[in-house]
Protein backbone atom coordinates (compact mmCIF):
# COMPACT_ATOMS: atom_id res chain seq x y z
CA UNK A 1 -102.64 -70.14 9.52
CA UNK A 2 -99.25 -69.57 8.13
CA UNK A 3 -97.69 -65.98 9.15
CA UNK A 4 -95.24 -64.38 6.81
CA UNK A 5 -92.76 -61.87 7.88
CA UNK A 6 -91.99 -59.27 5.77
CA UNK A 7 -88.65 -57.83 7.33
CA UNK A 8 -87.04 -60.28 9.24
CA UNK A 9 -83.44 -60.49 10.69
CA UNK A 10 -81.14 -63.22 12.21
CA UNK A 11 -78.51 -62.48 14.79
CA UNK A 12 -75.49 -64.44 15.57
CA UNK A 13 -74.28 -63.31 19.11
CA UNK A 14 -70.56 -64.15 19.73
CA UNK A 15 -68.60 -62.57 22.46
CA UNK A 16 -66.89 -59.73 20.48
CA UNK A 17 -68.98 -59.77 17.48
CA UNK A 18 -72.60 -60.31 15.86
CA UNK A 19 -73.03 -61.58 12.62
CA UNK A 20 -76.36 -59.72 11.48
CA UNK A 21 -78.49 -61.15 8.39
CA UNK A 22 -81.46 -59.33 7.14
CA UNK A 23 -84.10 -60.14 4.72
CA UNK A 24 -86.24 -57.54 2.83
CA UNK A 25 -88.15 -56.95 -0.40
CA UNK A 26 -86.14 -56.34 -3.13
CA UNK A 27 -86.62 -53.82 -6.29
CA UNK A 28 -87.72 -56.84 -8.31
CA UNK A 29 -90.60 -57.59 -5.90
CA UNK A 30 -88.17 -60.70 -4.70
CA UNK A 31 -86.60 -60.67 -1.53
CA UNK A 32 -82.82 -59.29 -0.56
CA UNK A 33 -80.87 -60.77 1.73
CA UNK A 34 -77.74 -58.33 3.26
CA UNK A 35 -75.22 -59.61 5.86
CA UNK A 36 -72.92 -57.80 8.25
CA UNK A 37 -71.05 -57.88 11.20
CA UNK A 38 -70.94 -55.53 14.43
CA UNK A 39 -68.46 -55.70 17.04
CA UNK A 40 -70.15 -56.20 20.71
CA UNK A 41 -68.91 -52.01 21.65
CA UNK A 42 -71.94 -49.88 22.90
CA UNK A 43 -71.03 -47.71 19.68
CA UNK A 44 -71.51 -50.89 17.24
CA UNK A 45 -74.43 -52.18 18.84
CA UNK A 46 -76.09 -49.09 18.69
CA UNK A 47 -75.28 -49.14 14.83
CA UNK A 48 -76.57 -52.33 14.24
CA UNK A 49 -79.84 -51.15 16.14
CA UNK A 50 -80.22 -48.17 13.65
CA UNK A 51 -79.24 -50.34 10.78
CA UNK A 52 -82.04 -52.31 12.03
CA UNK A 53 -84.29 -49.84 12.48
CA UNK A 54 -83.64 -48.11 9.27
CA UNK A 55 -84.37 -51.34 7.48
CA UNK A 56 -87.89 -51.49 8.34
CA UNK A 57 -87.28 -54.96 10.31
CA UNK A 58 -89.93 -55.86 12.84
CA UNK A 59 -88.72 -59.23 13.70
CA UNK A 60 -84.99 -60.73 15.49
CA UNK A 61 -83.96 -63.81 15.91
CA UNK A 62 -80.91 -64.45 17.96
CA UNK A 63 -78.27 -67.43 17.90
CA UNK A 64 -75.41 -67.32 21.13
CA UNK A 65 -72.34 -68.96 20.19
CA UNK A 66 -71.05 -70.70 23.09
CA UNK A 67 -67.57 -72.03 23.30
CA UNK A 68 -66.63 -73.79 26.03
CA UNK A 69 -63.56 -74.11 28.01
CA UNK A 70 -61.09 -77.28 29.05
């Protein structure tokens, strides 16, 4: 069986900044998709947990960047 989320988000975790997308219903009944970004400070992080947490969303997904050195 299939399992829809309703409220998902997608993190992109860099070294000084995360790239947040978040998915939610819409007005319309249709979905709406908002993107930001957070710098990795406790103060931002925290912000990006409220904006979370204020959205509803019950479900993360995380990306690290990793860059590599020569």
């Amino acid at each position: 069986m299939d399992q829809v989320v309703e409220r998902p988000a997608g993190l992109d975790v860099h070294k000084a900044q995360v790239t947040a997308c978040v998915r939610v219903p819409g007005q319309d009944g249709g979905p709406r998709e908002e993107v930001r970004e957070f710098k990795t400070t406790v103060r931002e992080l925290l912000g990006l947990r409220d904006w979370l947490v204020g959205l509803g969303v019950t479900h993360v997904a995380m990306e690290e960047g990793v860059s590599s050195s020569v």
